[in-house]
N, C-alpha and C. Protein backbone atom coordinates (compact mmCIF):
# COMPACT_ATOMS: atom_id res chain seq x y z
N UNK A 1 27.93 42.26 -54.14
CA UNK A 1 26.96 41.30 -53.66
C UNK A 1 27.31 40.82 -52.25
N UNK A 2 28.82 40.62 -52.39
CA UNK A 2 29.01 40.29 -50.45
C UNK A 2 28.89 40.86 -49.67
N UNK A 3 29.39 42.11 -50.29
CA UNK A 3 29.36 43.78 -48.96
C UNK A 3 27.38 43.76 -48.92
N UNK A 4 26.82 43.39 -49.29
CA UNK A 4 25.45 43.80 -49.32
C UNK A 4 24.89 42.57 -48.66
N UNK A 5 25.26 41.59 -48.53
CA UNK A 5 24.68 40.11 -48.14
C UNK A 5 25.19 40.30 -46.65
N UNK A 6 26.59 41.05 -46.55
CA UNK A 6 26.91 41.11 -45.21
C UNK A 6 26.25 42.09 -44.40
N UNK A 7 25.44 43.48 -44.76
CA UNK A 7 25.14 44.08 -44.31
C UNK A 7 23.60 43.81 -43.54
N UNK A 8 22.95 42.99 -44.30
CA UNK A 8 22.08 42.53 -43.91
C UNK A 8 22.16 41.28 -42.63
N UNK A 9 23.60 40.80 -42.90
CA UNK A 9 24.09 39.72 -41.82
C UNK A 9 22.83 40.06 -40.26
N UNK A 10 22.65 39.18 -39.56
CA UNK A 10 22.22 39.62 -38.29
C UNK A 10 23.36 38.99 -37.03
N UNK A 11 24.23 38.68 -37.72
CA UNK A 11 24.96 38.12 -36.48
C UNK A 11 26.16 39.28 -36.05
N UNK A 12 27.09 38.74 -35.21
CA UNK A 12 28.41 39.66 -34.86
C UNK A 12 29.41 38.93 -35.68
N UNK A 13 29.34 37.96 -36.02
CA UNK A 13 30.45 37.67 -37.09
C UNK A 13 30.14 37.08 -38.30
N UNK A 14 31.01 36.88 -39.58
CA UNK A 14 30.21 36.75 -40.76
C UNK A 14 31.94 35.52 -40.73
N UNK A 15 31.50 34.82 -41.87
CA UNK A 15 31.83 33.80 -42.22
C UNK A 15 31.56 33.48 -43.84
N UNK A 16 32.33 33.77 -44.77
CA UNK A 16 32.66 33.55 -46.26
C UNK A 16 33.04 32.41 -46.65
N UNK A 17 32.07 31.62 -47.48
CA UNK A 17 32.38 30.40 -48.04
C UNK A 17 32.26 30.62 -49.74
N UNK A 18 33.68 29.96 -50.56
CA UNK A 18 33.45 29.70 -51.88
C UNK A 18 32.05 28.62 -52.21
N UNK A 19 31.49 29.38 -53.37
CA UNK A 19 30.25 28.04 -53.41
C UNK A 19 30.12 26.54 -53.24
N UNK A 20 31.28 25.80 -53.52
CA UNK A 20 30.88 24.52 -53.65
C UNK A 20 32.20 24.33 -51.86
N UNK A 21 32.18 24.85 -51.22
CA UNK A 21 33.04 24.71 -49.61
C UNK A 21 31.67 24.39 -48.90
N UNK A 22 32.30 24.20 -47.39
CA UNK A 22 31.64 23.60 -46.86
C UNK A 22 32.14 23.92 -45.17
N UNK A 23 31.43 23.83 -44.23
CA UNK A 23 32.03 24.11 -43.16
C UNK A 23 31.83 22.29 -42.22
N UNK A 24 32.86 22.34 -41.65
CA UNK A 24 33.33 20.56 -40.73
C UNK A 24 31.74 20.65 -39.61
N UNK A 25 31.59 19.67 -39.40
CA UNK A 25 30.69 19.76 -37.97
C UNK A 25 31.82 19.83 -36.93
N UNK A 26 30.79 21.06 -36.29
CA UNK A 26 31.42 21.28 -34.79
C UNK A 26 32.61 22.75 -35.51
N UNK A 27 32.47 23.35 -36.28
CA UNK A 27 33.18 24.57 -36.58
C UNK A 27 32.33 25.52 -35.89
N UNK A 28 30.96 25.96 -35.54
CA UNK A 28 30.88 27.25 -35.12
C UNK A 28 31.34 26.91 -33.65
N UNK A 29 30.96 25.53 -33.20
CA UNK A 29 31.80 25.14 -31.70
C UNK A 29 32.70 25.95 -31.46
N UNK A 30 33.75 25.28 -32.32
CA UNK A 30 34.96 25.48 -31.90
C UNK A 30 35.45 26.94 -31.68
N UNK A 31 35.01 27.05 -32.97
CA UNK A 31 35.22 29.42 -32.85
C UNK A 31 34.51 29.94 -31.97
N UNK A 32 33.49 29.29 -31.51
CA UNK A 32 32.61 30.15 -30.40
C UNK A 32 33.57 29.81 -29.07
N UNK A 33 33.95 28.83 -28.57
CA UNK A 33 35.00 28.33 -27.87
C UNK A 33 35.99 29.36 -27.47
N UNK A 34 37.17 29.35 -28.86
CA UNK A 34 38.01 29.97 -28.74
C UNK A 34 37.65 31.59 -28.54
N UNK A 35 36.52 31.95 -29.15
CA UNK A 35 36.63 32.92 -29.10
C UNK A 35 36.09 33.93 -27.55
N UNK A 36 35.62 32.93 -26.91
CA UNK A 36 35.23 33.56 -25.15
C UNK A 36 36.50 33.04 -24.79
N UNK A 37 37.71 31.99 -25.30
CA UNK A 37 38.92 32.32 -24.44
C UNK A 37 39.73 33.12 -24.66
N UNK A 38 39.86 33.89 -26.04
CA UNK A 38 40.70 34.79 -26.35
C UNK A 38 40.05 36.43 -26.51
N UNK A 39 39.01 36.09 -26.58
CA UNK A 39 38.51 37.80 -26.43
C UNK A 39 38.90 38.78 -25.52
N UNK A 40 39.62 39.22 -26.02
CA UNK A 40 40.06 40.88 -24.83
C UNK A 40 39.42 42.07 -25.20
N UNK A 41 38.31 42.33 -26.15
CA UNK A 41 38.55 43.33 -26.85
C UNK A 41 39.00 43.56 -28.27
N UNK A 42 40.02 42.62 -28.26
CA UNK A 42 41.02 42.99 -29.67
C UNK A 42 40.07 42.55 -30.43
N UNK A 43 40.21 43.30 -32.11
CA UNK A 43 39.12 42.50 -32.96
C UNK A 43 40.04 41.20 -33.16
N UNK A 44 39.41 39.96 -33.58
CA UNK A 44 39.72 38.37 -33.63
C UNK A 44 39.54 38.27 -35.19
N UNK A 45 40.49 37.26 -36.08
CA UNK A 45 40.37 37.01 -37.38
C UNK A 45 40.36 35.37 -36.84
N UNK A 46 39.57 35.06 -36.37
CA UNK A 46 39.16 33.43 -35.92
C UNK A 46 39.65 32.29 -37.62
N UNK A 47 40.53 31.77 -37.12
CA UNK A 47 40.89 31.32 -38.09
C UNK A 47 41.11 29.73 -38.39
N UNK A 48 39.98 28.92 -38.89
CA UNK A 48 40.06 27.42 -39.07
C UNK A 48 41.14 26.87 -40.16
N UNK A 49 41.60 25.51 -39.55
CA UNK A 49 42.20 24.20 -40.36
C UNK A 49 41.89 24.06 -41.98
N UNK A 50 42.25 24.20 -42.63
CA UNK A 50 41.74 23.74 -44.18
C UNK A 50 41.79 22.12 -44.54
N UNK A 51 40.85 21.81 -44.79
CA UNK A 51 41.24 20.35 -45.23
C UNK A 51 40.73 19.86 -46.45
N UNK A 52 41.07 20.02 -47.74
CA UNK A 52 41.34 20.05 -49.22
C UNK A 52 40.65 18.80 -49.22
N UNK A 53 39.52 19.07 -50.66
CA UNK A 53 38.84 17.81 -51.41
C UNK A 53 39.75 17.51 -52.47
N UNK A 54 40.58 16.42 -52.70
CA UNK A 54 41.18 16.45 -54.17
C UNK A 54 40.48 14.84 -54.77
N UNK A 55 39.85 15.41 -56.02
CA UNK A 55 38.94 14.18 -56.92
C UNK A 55 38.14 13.49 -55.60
N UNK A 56 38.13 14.25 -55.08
CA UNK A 56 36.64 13.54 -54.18
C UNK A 56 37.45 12.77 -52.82
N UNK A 57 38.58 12.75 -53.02
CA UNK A 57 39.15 12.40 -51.66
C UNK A 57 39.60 13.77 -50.52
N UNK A 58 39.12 13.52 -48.92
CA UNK A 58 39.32 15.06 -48.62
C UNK A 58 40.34 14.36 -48.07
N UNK A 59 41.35 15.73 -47.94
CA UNK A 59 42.61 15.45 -47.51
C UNK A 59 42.77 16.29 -46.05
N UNK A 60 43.79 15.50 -45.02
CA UNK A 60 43.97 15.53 -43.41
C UNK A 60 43.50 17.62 -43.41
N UNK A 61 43.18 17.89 -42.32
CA UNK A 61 42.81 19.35 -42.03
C UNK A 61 44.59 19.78 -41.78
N UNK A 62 44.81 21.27 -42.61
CA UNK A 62 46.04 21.70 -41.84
C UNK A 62 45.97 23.08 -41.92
N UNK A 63 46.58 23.93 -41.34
CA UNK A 63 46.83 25.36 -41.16
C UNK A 63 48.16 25.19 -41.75
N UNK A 64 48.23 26.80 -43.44
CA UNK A 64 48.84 27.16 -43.85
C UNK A 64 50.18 27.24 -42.95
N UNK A 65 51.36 27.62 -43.56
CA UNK A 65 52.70 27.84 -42.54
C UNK A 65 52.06 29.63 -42.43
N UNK A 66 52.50 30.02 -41.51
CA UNK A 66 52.53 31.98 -41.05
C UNK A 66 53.28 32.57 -41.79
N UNK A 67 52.67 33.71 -42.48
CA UNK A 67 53.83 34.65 -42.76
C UNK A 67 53.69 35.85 -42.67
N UNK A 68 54.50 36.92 -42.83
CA UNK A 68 54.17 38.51 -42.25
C UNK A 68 52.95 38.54 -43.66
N UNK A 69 52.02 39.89 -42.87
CA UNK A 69 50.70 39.90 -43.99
C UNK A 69 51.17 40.46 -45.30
N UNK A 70 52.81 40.74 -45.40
CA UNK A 70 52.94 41.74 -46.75
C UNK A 70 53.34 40.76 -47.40
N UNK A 71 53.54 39.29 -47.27
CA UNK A 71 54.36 38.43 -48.30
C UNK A 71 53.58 37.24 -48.64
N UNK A 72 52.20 37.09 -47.87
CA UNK A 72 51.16 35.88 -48.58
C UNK A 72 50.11 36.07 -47.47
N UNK A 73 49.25 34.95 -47.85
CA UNK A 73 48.10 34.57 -47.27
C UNK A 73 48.03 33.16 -46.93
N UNK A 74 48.20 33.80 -45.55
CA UNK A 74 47.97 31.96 -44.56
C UNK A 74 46.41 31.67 -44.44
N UNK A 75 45.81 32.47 -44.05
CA UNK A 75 44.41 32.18 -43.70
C UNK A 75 43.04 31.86 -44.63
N UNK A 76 42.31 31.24 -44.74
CA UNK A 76 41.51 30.83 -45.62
C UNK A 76 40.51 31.59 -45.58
N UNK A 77 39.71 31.71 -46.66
CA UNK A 77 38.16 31.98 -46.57
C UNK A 77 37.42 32.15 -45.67
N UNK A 78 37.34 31.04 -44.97
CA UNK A 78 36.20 30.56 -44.15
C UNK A 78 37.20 30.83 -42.77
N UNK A 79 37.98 32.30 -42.82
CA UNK A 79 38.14 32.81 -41.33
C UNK A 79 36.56 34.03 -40.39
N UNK A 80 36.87 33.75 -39.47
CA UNK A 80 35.31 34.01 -39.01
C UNK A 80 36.48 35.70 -38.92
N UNK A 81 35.54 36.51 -39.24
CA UNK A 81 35.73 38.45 -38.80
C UNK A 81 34.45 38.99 -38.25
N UNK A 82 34.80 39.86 -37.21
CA UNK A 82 33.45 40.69 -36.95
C UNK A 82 32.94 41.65 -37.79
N UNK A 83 31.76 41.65 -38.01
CA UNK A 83 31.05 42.36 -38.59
C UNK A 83 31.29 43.70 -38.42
N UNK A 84 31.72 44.24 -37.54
CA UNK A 84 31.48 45.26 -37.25
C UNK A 84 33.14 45.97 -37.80
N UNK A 85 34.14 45.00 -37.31
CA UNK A 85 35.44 45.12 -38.29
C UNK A 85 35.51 45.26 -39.91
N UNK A 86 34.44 44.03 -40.52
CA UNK A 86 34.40 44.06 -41.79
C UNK A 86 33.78 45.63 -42.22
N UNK A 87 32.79 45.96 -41.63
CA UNK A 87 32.29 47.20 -42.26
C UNK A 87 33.14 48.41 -42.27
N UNK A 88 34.52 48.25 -40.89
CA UNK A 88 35.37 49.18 -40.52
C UNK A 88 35.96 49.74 -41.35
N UNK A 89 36.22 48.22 -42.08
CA UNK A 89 37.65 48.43 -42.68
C UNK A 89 37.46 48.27 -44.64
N UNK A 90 35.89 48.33 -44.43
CA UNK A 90 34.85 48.79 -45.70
C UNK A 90 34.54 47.36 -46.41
N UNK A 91 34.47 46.43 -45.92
CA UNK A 91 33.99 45.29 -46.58
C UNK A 91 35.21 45.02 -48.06
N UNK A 92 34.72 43.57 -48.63
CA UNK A 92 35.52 43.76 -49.63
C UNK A 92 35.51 44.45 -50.89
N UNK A 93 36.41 44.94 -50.94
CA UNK A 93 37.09 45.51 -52.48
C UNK A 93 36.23 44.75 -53.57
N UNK A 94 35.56 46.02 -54.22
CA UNK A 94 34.69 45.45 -54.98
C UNK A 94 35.67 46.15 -56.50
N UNK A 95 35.85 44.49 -57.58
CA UNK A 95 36.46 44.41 -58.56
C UNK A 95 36.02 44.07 -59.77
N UNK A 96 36.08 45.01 -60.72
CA UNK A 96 35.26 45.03 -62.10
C UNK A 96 35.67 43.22 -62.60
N UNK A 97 34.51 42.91 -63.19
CA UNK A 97 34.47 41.03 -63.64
C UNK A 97 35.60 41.18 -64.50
N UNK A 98 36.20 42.29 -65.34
CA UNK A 98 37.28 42.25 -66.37
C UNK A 98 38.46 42.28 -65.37
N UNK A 99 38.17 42.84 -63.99
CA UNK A 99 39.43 43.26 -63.82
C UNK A 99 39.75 42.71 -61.87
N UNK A 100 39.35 41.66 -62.08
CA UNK A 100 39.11 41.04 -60.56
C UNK A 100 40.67 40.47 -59.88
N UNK A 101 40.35 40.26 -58.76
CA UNK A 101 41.80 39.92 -58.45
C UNK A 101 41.14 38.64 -57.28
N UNK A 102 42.01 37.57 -57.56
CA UNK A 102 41.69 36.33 -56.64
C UNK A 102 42.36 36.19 -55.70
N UNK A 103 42.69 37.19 -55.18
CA UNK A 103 43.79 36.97 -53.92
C UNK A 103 42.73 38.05 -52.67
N UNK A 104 41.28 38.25 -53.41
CA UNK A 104 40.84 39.71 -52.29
C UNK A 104 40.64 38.90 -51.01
N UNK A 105 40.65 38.07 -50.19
CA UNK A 105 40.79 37.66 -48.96
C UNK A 105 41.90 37.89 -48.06
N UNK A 106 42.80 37.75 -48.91
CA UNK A 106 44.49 38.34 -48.34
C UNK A 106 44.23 39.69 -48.42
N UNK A 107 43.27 40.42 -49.26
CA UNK A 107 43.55 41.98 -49.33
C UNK A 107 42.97 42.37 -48.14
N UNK A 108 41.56 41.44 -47.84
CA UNK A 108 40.67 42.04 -46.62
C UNK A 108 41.49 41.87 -45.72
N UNK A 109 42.09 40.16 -45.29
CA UNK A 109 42.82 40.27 -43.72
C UNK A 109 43.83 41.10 -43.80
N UNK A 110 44.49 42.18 -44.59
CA UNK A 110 45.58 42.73 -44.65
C UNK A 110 44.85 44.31 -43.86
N UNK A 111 43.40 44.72 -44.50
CA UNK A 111 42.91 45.63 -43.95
C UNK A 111 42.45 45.55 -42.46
N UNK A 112 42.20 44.13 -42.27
CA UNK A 112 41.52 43.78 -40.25
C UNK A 112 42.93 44.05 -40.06
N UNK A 113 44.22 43.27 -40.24
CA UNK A 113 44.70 43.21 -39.70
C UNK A 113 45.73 45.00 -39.23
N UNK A 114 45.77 45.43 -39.81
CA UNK A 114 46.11 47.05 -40.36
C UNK A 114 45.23 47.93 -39.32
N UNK A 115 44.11 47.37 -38.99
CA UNK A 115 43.26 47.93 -37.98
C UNK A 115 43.01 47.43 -36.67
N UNK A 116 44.17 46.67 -36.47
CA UNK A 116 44.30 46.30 -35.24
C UNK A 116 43.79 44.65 -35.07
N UNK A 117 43.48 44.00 -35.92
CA UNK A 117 42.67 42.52 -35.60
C UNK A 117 44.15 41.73 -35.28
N UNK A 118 43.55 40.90 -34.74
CA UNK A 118 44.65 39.23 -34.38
C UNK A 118 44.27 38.33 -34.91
N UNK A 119 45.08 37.67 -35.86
CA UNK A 119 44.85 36.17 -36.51
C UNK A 119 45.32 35.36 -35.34
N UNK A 120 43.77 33.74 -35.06
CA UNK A 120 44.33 33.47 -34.04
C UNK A 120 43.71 32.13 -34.34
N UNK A 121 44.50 31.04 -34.29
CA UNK A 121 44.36 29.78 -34.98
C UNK A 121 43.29 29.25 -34.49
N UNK A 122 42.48 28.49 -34.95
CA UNK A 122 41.13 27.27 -33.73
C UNK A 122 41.44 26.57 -34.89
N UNK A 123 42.51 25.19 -34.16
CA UNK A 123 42.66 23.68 -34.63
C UNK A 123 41.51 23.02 -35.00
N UNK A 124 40.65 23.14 -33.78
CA UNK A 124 39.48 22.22 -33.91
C UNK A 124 38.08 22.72 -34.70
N UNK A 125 38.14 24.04 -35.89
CA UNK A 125 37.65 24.36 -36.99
C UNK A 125 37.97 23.62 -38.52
N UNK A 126 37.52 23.61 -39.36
CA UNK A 126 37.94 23.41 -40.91
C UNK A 126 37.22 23.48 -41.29
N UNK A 127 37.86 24.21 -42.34
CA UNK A 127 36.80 24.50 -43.93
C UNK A 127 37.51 23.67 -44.68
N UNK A 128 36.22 23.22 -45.25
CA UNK A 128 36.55 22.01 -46.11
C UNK A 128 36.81 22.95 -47.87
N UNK A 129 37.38 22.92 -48.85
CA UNK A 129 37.28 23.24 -49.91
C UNK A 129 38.02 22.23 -50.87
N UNK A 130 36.50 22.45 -51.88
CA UNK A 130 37.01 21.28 -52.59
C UNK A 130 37.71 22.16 -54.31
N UNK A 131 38.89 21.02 -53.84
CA UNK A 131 39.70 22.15 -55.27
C UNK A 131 39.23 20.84 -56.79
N UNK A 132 39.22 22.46 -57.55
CA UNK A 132 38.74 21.90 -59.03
C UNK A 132 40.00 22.26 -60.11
N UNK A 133 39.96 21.62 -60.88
CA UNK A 133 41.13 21.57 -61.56
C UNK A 133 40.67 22.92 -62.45
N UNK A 134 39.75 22.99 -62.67
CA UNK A 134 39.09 24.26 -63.56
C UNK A 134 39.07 25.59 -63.37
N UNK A 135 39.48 25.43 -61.74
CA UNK A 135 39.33 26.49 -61.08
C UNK A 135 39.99 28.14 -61.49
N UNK A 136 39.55 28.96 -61.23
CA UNK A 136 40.51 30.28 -61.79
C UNK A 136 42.10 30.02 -60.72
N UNK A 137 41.93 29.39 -59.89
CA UNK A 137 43.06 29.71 -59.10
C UNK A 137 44.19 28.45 -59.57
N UNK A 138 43.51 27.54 -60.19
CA UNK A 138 44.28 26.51 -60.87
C UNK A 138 44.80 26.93 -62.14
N UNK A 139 44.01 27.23 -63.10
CA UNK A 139 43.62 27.61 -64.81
C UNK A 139 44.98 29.08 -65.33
N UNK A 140 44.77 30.05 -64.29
CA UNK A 140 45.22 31.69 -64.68
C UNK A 140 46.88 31.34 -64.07
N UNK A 141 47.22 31.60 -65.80
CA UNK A 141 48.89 31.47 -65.66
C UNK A 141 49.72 32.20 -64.48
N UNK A 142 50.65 31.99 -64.25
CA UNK A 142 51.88 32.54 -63.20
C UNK A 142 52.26 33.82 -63.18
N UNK A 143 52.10 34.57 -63.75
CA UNK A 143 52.16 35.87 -65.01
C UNK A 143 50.96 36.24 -64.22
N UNK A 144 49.75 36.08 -64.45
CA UNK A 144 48.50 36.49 -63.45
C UNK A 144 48.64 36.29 -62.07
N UNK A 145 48.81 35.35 -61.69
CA UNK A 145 49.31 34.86 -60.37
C UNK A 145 49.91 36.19 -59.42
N UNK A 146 50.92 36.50 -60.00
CA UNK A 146 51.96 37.42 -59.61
C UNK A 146 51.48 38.82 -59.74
N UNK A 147 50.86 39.24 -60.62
CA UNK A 147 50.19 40.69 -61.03
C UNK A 147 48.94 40.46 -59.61
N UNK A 148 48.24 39.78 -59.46
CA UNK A 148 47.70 39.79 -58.06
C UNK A 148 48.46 40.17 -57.12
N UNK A 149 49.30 39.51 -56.72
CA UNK A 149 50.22 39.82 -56.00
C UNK A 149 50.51 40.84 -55.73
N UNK A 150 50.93 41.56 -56.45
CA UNK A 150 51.93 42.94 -56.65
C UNK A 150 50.80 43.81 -56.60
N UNK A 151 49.67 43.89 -57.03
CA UNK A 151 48.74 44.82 -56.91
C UNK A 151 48.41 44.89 -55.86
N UNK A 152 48.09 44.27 -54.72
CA UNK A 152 47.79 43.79 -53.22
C UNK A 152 48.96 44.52 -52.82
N UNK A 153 49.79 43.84 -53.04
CA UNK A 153 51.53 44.15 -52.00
C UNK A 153 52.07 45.43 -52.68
N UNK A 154 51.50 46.08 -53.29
CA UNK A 154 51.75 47.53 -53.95
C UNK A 154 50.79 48.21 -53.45
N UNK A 155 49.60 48.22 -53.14
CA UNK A 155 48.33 49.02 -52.89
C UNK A 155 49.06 48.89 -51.33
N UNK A 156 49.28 48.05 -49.96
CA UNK A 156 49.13 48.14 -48.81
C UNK A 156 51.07 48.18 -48.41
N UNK A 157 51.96 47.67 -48.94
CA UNK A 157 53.32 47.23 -48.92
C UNK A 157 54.35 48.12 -50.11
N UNK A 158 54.08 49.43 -50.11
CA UNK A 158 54.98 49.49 -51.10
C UNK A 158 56.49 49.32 -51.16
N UNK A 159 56.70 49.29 -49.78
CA UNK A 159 57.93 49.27 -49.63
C UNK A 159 58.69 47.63 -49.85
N UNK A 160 58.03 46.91 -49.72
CA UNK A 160 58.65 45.21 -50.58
C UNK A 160 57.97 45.15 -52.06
N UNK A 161 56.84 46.21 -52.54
CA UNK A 161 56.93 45.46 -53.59
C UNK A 161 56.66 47.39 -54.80
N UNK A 162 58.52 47.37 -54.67
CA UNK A 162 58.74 48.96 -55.90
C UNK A 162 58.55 48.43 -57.42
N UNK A 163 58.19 49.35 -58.11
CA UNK A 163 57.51 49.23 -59.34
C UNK A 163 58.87 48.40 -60.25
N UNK A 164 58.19 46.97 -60.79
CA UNK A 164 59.02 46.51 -61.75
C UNK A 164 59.44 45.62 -60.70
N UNK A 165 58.80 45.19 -59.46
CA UNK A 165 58.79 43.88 -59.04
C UNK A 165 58.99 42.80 -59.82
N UNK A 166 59.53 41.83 -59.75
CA UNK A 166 59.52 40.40 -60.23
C UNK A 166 59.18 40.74 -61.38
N UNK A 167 59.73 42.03 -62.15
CA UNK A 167 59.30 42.10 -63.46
C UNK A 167 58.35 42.39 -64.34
N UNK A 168 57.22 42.85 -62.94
CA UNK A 168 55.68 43.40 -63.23
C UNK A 168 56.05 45.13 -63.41
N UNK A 169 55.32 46.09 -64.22
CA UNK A 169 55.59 46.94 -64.83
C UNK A 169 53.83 47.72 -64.87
């Protein structure tokens, strides 16, 4: 449904929001901003502030800590990619409802980034997301957690993550 919603996109960059998220006023500003000061060419993974709803209070905007793309996901959702990258690098990984994996945003920036993109911070962006206690990313034990993981960091990283990782098999 996304690879198909995106294809129809009419813009040069697409922008992914979980349903109940939200984008700050003054976010396409800011990415449009940064992105005539940093454009060389390189593809851009334009990447906004997160600033967390918890029980209805939103909490200060912050950018994840960095880490190399084979060991997590700093960047949120609501990072802006070009269209023309997303289709490059085949849109997202489409995953049977039995057999889905909640980490496919880390899988996509792992593919921009694999193809040459730059993650490149804009402070003055945020996606707002409001976390639910219900959520699959709250709810699905540690045990799941980790089998994400390893399937991601096994499909693109095999070399940090050899079979019987952390005990996954």
């Amino acid at each position: 449904m996304r690879n198909a919603l995106a294809v129809k996109a009419t813009g040069d960059y697409l922008c992914f929001l979980d349903g109940d998220d939200e984008l700050a006023p003054g976010y396409i500003a800011a990415m449009q901003k940064v992105y005539e000061q940093e454009y060389d060419g390189t593809p851009l993974l334009l990447t906004p502030k997160v600033a967390y709803v918890v029980k209805g209070r939103k909490q200060a905007p912050k950018f994840w800590p960095e880490t190399d793309p084979w060991s997590g996901n700093w960047m949120v959702l609501g990072t802006l990619v070009s269209k023309d990258l997303f289709m490059k690098v085949g849109g997202w990984r489409e995953f049977d409802e039995n057999d889905w994996n909640e980490w496919d945003d880390w899988e996509l920036w792992i593919r921009c980034q694999k193809a040459g993109a730059l993650p490149v911070k804009v402070p003055k962006a945020v996606y707002i997301a409001h976390q639910e206690k219900t959520s699959r990313h709250r709810t699905m034990p540690h045990k799941q957690k980790l089998r994400w993981t390893y399937e991601i960091g096994r499909m693109h990283y095999p070399e940090h993550y050899p079979v019987g990782w952390n005990g996954i098999r």
